[in-house]
C-alpha atoms as a PDB file:
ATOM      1  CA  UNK A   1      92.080  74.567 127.572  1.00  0.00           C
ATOM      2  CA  UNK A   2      89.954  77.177 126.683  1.00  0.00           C
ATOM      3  CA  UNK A   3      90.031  78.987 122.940  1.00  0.00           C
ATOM      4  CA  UNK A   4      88.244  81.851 121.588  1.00  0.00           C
ATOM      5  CA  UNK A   5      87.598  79.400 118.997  1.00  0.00           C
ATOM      6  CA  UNK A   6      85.402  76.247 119.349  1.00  0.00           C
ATOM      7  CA  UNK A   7      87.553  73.587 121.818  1.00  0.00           C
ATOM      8  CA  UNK A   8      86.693  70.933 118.966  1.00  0.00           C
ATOM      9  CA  UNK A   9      87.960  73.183 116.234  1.00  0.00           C
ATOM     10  CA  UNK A  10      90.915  73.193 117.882  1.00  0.00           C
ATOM     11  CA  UNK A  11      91.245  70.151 118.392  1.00  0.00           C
ATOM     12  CA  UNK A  12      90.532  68.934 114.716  1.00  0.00           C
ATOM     13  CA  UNK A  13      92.395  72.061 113.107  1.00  0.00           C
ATOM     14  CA  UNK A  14      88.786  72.445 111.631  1.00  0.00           C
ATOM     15  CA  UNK A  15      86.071  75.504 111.607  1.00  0.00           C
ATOM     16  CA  UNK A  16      82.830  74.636 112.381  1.00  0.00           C
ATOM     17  CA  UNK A  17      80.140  76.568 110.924  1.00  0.00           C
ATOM     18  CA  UNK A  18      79.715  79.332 113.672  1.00  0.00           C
ATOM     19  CA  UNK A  19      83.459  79.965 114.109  1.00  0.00           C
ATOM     20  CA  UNK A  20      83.701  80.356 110.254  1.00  0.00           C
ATOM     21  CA  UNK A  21      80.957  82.971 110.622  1.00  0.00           C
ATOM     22  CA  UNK A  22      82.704  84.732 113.106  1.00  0.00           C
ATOM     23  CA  UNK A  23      86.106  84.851 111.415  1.00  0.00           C
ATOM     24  CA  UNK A  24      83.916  86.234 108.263  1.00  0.00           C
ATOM     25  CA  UNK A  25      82.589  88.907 110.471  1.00  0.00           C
ATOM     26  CA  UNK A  26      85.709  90.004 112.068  1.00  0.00           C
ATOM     27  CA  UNK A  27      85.455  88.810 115.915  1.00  0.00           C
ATOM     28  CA  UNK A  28      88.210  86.607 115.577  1.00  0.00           C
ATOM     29  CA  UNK A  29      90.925  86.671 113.522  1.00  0.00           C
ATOM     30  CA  UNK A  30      93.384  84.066 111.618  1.00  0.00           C
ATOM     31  CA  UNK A  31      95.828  84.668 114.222  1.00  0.00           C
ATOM     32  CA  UNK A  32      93.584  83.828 117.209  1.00  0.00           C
ATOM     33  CA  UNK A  33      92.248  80.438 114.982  1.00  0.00           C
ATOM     34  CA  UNK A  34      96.358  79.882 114.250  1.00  0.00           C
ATOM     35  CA  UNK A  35      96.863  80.213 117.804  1.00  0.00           C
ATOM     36  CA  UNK A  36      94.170  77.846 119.010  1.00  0.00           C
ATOM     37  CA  UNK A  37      95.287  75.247 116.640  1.00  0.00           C
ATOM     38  CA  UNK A  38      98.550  75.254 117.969  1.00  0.00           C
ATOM     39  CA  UNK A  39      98.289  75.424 121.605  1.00  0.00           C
ATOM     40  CA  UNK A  40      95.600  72.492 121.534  1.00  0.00           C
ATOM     41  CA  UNK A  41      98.032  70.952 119.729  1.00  0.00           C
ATOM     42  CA  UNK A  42     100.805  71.458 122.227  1.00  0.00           C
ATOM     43  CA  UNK A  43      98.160  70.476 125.260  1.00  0.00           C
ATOM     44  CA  UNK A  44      97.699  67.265 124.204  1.00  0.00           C
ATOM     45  CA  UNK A  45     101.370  66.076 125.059  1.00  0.00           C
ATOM     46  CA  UNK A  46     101.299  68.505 127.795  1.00  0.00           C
ATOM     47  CA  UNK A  47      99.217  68.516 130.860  1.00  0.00           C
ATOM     48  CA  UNK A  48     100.744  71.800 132.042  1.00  0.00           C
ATOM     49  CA  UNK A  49      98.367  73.604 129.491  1.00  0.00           C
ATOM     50  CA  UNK A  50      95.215  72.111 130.041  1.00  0.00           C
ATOM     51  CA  UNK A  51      94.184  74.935 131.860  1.00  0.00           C
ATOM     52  CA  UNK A  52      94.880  77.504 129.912  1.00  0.00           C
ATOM     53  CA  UNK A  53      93.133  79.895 128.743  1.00  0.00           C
ATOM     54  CA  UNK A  54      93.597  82.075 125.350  1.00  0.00           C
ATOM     55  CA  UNK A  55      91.849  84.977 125.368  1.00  0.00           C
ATOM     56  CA  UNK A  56      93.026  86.254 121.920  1.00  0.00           C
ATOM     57  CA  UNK A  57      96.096  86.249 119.639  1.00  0.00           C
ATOM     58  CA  UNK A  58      97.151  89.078 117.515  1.00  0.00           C
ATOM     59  CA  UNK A  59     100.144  88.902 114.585  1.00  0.00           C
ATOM     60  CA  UNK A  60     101.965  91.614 113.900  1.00  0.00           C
ATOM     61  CA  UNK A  61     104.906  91.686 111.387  1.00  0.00           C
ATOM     62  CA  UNK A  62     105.391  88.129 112.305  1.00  0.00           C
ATOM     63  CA  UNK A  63     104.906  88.130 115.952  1.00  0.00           C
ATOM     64  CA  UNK A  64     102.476  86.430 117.943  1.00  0.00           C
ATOM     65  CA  UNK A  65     100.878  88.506 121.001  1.00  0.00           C
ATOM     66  CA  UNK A  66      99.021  85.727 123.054  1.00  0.00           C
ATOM     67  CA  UNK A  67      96.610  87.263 125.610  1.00  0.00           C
ATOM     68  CA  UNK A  68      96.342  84.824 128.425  1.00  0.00           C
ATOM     69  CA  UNK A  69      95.356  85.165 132.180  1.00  0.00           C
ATOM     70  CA  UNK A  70      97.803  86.377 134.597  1.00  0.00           C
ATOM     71  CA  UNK A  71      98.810  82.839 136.260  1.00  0.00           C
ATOM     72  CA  UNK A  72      98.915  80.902 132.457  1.00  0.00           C
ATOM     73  CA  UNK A  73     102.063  83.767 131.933  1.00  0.00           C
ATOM     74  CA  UNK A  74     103.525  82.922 135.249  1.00  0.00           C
ATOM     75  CA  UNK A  75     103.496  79.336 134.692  1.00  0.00           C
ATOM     76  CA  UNK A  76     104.840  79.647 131.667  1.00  0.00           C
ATOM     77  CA  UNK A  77     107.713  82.406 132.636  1.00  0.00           C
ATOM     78  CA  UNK A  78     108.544  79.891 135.610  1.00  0.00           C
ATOM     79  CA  UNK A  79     109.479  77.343 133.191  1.00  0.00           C
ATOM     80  CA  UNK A  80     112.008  77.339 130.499  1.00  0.00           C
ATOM     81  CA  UNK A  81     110.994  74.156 129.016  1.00  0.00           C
ATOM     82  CA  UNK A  82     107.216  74.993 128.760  1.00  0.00           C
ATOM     83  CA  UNK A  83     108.172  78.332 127.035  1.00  0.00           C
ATOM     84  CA  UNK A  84     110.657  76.704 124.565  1.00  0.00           C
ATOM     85  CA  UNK A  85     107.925  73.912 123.545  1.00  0.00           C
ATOM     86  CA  UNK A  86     105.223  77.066 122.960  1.00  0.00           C
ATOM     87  CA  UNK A  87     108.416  78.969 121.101  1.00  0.00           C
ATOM     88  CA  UNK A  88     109.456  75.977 119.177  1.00  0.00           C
ATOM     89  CA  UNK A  89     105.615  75.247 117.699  1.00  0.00           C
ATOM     90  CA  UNK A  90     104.931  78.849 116.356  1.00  0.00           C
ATOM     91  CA  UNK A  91     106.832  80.139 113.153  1.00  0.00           C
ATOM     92  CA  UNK A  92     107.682  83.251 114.987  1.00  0.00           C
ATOM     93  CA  UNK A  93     108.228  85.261 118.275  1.00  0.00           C
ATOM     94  CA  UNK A  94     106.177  85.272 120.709  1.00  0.00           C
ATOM     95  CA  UNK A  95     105.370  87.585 123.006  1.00  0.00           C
ATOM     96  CA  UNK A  96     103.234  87.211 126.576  1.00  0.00           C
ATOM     97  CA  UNK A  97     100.386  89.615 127.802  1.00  0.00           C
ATOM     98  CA  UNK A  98      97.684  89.219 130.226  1.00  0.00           C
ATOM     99  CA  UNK A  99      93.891  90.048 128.922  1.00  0.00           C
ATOM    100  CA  UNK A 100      91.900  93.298 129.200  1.00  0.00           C
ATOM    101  CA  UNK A 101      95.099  95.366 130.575  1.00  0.00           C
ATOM    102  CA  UNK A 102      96.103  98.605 131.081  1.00  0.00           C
ATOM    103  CA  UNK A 103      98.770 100.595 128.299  1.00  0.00           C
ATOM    104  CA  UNK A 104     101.235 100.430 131.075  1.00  0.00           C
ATOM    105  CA  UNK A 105     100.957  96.798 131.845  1.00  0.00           C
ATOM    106  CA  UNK A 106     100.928  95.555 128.503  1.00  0.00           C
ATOM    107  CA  UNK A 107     103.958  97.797 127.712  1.00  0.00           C
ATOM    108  CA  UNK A 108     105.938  96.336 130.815  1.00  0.00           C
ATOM    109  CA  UNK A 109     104.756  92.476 129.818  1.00  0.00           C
ATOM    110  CA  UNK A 110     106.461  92.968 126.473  1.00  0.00           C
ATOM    111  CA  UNK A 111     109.385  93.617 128.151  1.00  0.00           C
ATOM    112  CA  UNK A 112     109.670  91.356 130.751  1.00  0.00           C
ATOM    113  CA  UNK A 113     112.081  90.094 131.673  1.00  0.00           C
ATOM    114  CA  UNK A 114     113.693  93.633 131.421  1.00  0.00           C
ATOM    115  CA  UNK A 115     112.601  95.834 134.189  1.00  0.00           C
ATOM    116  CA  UNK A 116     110.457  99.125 133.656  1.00  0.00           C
ATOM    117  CA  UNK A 117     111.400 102.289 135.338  1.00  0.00           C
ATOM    118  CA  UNK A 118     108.998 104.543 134.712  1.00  0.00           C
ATOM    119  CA  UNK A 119     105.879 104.550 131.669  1.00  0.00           C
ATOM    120  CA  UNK A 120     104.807 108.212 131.681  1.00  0.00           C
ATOM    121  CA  UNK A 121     101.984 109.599 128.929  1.00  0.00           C
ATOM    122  CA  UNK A 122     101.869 113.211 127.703  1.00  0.00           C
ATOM    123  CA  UNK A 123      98.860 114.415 125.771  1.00  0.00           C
ATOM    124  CA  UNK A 124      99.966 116.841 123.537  1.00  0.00           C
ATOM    125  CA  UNK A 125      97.719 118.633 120.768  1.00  0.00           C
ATOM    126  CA  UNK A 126      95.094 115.605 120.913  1.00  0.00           C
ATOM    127  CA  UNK A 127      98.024 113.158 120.453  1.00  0.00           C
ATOM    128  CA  UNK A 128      99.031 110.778 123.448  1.00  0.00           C
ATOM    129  CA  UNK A 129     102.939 110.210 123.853  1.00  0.00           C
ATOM    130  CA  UNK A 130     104.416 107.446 125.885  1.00  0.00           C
ATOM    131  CA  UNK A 131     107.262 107.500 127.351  1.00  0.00           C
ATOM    132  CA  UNK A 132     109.073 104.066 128.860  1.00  0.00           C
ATOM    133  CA  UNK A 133     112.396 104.026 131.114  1.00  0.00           C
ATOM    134  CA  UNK A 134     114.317 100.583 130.807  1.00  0.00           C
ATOM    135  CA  UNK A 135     116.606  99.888 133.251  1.00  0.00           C
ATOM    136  CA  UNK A 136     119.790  99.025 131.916  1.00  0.00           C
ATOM    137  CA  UNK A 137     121.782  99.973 128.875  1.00  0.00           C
ATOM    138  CA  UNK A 138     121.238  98.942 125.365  1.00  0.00           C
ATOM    139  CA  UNK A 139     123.829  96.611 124.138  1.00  0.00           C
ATOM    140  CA  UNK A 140     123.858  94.248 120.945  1.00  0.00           C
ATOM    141  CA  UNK A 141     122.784  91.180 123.487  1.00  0.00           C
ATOM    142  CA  UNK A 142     119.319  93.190 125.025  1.00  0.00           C
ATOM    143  CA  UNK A 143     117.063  90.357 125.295  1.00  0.00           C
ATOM    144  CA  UNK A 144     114.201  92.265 123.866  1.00  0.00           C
ATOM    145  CA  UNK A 145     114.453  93.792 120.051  1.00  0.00           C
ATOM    146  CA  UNK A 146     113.268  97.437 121.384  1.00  0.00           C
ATOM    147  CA  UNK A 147     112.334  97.873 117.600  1.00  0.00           C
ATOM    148  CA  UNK A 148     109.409  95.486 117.959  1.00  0.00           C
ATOM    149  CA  UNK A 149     107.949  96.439 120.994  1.00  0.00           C
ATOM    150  CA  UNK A 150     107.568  99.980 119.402  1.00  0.00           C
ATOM    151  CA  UNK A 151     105.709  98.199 116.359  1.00  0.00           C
ATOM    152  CA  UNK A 152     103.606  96.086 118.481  1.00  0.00           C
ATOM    153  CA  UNK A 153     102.047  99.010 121.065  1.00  0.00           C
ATOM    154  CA  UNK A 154     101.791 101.139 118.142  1.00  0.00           C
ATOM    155  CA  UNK A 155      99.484  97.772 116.218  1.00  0.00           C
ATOM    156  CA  UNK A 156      97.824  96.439 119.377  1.00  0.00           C
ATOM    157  CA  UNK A 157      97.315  99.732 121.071  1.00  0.00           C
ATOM    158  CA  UNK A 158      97.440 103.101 118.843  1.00  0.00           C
ATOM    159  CA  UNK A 159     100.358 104.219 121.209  1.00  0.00           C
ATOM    160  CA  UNK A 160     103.529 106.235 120.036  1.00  0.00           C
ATOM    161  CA  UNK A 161     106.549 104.478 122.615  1.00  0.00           C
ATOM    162  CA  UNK A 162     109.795 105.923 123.107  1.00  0.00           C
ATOM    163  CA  UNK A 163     112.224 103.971 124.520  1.00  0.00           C
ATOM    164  CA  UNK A 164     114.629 105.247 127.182  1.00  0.00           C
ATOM    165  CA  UNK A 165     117.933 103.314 128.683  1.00  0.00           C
ATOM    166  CA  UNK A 166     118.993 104.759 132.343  1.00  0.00           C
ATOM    167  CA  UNK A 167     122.223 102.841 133.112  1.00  0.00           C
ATOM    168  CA  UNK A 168     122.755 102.830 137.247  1.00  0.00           C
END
């Protein structure tokens, strides 16, 4: 598995020198360390996971936004077990996105497995709006807590969501 921390540090639950530096400095954070610790953790009773790789992990109010590549998320949305034994070993949510992606993909991984409608932006007086379209109606069992996926695009990406329910 690769980290954005040393693969030993992970290992050991240990910062070596250079990664200690670079938490100091900023480029990584305790989150993506955290993150590291645990999934190395998790890969060594787990094959699946061995080639993984985590790009970064961000913490927001409590949940965990692991950036991974696009197949890591599809292996792990194809299996209920692997996503449980990731769940079960952080202290909070977490939530799935793929690394380096567009506003509009990010937006529609934090919802999946709810499908997106439409994501429109609207730049108005220097200020960008977004705009998302969930299909479906809100009831007390929605499987995602609309309330944090306003919190997190607003942390991870500087965006101000609205959140729209079009029942068919």
């Amino acid at each position: 598995m690769i980290f954005p921390i040393c693969g030993f540090d992970a290992k050991n639950a240990v910062l070596c020198p250079q990664c200690e530096a670079k938490v100091e400095r900023g480029e990584l954070t305790k989150a993506d360390v955290d993150a590291s610790i645990t999934l190395a953790k998790i890969a060594k009773s787990n094959k699946e996971l061995e080639n993984f790789t985590l790009f970064s992990c961000k913490n927001f109010g409590g949940n965990y936004i692991l950036s991974l590549s696009k197949n890591d998320i599809m292996a792990i949305r194809q299996s209920r077990t692997l996503y449980r034994l990731i769940q079960d070993q952080f202290k909070e949510k977490i939530w799935l996105v793929e690394a380096d992606e567009t506003d509009k993909k990010f937006i529609e991984d934090l919802f999946f497995p709810t499908k997106i409608l439409t994501i429109n932006s609207v730049f108005s007086g220097g200020n960008q709006k977004t705009k998302a379209v969930v299909s479906g109606k809100w009831t007390p069992k929605f499987p995602i807590d609309t309330n944090k996926v306003v919190e997190i695009v607003k942390n991870a990406r500087n965006l101000d969501i609205e959140i729209e329910f079009e029942d068919k």
